[in-house]
Protein backbone atom coordinates (compact mmCIF):
# COMPACT_ATOMS: atom_id res chain seq x y z
CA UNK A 1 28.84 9.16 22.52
CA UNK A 2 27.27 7.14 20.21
CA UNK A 3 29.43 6.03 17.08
CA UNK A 4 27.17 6.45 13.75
CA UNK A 5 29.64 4.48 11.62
CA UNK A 6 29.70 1.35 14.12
CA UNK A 7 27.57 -0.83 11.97
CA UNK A 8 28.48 0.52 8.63
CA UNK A 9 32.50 -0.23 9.77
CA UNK A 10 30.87 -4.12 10.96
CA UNK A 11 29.69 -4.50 7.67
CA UNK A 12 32.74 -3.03 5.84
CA UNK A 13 35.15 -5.18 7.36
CA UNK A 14 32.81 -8.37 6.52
CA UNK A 15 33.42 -7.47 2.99
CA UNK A 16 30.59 -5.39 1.87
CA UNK A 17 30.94 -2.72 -0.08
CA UNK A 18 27.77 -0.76 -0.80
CA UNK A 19 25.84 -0.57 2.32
CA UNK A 20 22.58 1.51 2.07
CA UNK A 21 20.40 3.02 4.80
CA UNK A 22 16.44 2.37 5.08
CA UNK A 23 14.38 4.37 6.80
CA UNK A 24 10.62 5.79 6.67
CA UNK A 25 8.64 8.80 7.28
CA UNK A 26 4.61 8.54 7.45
CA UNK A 27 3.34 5.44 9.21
CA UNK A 28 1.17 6.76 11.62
CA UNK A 29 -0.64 9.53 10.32
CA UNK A 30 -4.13 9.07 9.14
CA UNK A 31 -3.72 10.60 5.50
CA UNK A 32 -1.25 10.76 2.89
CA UNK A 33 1.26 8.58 2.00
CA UNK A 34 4.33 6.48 3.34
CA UNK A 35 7.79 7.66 2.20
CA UNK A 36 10.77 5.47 2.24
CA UNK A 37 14.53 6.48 2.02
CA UNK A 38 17.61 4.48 1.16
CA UNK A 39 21.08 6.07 0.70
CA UNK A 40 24.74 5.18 0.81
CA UNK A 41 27.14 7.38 2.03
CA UNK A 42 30.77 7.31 1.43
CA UNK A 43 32.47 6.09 4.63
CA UNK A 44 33.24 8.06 7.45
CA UNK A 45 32.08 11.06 5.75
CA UNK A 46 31.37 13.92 8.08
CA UNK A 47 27.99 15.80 8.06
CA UNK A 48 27.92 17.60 10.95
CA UNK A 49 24.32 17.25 12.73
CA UNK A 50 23.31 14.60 11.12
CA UNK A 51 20.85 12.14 13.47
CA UNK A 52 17.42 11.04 13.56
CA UNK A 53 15.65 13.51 12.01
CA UNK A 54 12.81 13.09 14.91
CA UNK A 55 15.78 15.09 17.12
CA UNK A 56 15.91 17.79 13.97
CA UNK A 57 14.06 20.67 13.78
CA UNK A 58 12.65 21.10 10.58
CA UNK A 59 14.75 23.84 10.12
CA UNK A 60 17.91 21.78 10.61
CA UNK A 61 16.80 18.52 8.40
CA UNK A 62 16.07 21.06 5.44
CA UNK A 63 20.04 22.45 5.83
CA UNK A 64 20.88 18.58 5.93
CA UNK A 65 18.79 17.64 2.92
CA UNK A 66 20.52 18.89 -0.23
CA UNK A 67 24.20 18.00 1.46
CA UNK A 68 22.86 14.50 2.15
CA UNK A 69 21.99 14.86 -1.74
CA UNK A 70 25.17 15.97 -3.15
CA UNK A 71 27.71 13.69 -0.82
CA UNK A 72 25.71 10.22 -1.02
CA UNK A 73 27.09 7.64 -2.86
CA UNK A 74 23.34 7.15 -3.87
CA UNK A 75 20.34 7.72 -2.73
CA UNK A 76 17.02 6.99 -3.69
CA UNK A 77 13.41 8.11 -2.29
CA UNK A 78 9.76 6.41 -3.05
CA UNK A 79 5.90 5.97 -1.76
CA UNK A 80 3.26 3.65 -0.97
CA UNK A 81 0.46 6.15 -1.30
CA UNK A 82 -2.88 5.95 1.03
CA UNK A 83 -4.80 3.51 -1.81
CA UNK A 84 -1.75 0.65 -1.03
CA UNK A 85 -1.77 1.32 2.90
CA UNK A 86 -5.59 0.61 2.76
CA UNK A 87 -4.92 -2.35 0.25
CA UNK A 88 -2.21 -4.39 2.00
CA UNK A 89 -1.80 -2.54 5.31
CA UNK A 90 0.67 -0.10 6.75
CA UNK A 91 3.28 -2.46 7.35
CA UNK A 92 3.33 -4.01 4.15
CA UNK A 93 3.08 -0.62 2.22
CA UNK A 94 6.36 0.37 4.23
CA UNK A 95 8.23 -2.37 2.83
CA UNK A 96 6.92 -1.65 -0.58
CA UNK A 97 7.83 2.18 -0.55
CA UNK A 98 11.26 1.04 1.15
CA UNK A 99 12.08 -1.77 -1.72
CA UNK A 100 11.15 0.89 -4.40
CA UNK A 101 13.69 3.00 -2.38
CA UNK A 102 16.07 0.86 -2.92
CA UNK A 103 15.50 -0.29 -6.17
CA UNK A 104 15.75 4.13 -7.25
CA UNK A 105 19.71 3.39 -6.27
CA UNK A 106 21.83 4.39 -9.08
CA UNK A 107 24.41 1.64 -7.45
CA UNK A 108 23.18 -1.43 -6.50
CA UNK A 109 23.93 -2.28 -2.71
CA UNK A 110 25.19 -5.51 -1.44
CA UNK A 111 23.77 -4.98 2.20
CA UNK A 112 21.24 -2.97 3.58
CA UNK A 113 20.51 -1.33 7.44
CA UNK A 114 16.99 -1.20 8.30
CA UNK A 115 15.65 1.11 10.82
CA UNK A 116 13.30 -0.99 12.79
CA UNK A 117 12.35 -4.30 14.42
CA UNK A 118 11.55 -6.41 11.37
CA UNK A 119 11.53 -6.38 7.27
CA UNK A 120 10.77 -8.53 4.43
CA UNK A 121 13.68 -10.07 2.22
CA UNK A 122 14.01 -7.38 -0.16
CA UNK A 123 16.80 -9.17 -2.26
CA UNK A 124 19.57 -8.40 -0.57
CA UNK A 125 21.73 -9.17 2.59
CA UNK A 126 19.99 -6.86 5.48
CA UNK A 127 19.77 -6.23 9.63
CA UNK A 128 17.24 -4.30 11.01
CA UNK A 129 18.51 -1.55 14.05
CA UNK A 130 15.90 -1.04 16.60
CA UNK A 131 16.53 3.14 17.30
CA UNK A 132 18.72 3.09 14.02
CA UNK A 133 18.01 6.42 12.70
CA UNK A 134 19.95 7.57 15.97
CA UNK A 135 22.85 4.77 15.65
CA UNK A 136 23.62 4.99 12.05
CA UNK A 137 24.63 7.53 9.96
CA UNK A 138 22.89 5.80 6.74
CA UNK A 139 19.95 5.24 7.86
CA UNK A 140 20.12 8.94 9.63
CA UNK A 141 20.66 10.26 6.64
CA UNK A 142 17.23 7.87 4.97
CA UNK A 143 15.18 9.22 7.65
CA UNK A 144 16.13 13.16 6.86
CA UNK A 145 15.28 12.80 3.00
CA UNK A 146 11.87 10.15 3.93
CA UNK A 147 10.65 12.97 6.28
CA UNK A 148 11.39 16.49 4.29
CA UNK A 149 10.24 14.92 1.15
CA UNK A 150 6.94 13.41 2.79
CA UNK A 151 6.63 16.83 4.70
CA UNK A 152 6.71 18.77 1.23
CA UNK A 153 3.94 16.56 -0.11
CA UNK A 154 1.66 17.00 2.39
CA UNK A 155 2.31 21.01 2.01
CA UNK A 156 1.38 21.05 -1.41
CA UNK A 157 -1.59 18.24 -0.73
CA UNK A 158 -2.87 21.00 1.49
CA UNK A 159 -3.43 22.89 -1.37
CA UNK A 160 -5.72 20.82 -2.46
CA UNK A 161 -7.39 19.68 0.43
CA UNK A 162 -7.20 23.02 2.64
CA UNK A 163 -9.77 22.20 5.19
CA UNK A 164 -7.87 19.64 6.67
CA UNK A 165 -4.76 21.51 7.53
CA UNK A 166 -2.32 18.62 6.05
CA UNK A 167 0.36 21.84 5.80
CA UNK A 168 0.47 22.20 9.71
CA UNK A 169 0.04 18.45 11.13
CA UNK A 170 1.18 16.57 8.37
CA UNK A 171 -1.85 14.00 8.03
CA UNK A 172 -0.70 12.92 11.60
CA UNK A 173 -3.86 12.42 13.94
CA UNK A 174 -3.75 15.90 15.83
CA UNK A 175 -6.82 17.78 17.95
CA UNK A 176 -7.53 19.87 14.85
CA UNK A 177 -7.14 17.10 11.93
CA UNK A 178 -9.83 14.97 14.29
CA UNK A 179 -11.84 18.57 14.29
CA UNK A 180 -11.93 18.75 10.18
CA UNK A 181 -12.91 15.15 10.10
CA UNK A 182 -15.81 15.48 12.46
CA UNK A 183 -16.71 18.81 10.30
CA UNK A 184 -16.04 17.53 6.80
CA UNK A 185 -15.34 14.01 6.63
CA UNK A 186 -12.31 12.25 5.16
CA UNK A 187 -10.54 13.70 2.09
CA UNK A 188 -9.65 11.46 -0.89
CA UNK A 189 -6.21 10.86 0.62
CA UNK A 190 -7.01 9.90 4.26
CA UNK A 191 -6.49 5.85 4.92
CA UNK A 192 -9.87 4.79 5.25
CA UNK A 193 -8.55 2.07 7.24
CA UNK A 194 -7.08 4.39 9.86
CA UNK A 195 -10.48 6.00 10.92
CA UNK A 196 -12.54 2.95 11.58
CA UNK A 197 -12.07 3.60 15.48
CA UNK A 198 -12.62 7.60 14.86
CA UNK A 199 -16.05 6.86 12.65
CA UNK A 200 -17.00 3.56 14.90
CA UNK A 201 -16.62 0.96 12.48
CA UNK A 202 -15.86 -1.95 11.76
């Protein structure tokens, strides 16, 4: 069994005392925006369930939301919306969502965990945890508020945009969202840069 406090406990004992999750929701689909997380939990505090939130049902993450809410130390949650991603690129719009993430943090951290392979310097002490979401409870907890609160926008974007149905897929690329963009064509939100393949150019 996996132990979700085994990097948190590393970084504890090294002396650090605020140690934030990072995690993101949104970098694949081909509208909408990227949503970054960051949060610090009190240690070894027990919320049952709580894991990747790509293992959650939906059902599940939205019970784990508002407790993630009220026990977190901090927490905070911010975009790169589809104008950035097609600006600097997707990778580069994650960090930027992710270091306004952190910089929402009522208490400043001193380290941070980054789900992933790779991140900028955003200021701060960090290590990046390939699979992290599913080996820390931090960023665990980043990845449930990135992906509800990203989910919710998209719902409500669908109200605007209903031909596209952003409430079912989410903006990701699915058999029907490829449908609506063969029938209508992309919708203010989609990322331009992401249907250059679909629409053949260059």
């Amino acid at each position: 069994m996996i132990d979700m406090w085994e990097f948190e406990h590393k970084y504890a004992s090294d002396g650090y005392r605020f140690i934030c999750g990072v995690d993101e929701a949104g970098r694949g689909p081909l509208a909408g925006p990227v949503c970054a997380a960051a949060v610090i939990l009190p240690m070894d505090i027990d919320i049952p369930g709580l894991n990747d939130s790509k293992k959650l049902t939906d059902k599940k993450r939205r019970e784990l939301f508002p407790i993630i809410c009220e026990k977190a130390i901090a927490y905070g949650i911010a975009f790169a919306d589809h104008e950035e991603i097609d600006k600097i690129n997707i990778l580069q719009a994650t960090y930027l969502a992710m270091e306004r993430a952190i910089s929402k943090l009522e208490i400043k951290p001193d380290m941070a965990l980054i789900d992933g392979n790779r991140a900028k310097d955003f200021g701060l002490p960090s290590q990046t945890i390939v699979g992290g979401d599913a080996k820390s409870a931090s960023i665990a907890a980043a990845s449930i508020l990135a992906k509800v609160t990203r989910d919710d926008l998209m719902v409500k974007i669908a109200d605007l945009y209903p031909s596209y149905g952003f409430e079912v897929h989410k903006g990701y690329g699915t058999k029907a969202h490829y449908a609506a963009l063969s029938e209508y064509g992309p919708s203010p939100i989609h990322r331009i840069t992401f249907l250059k393949k679909f629409y053949g150019t260059k």
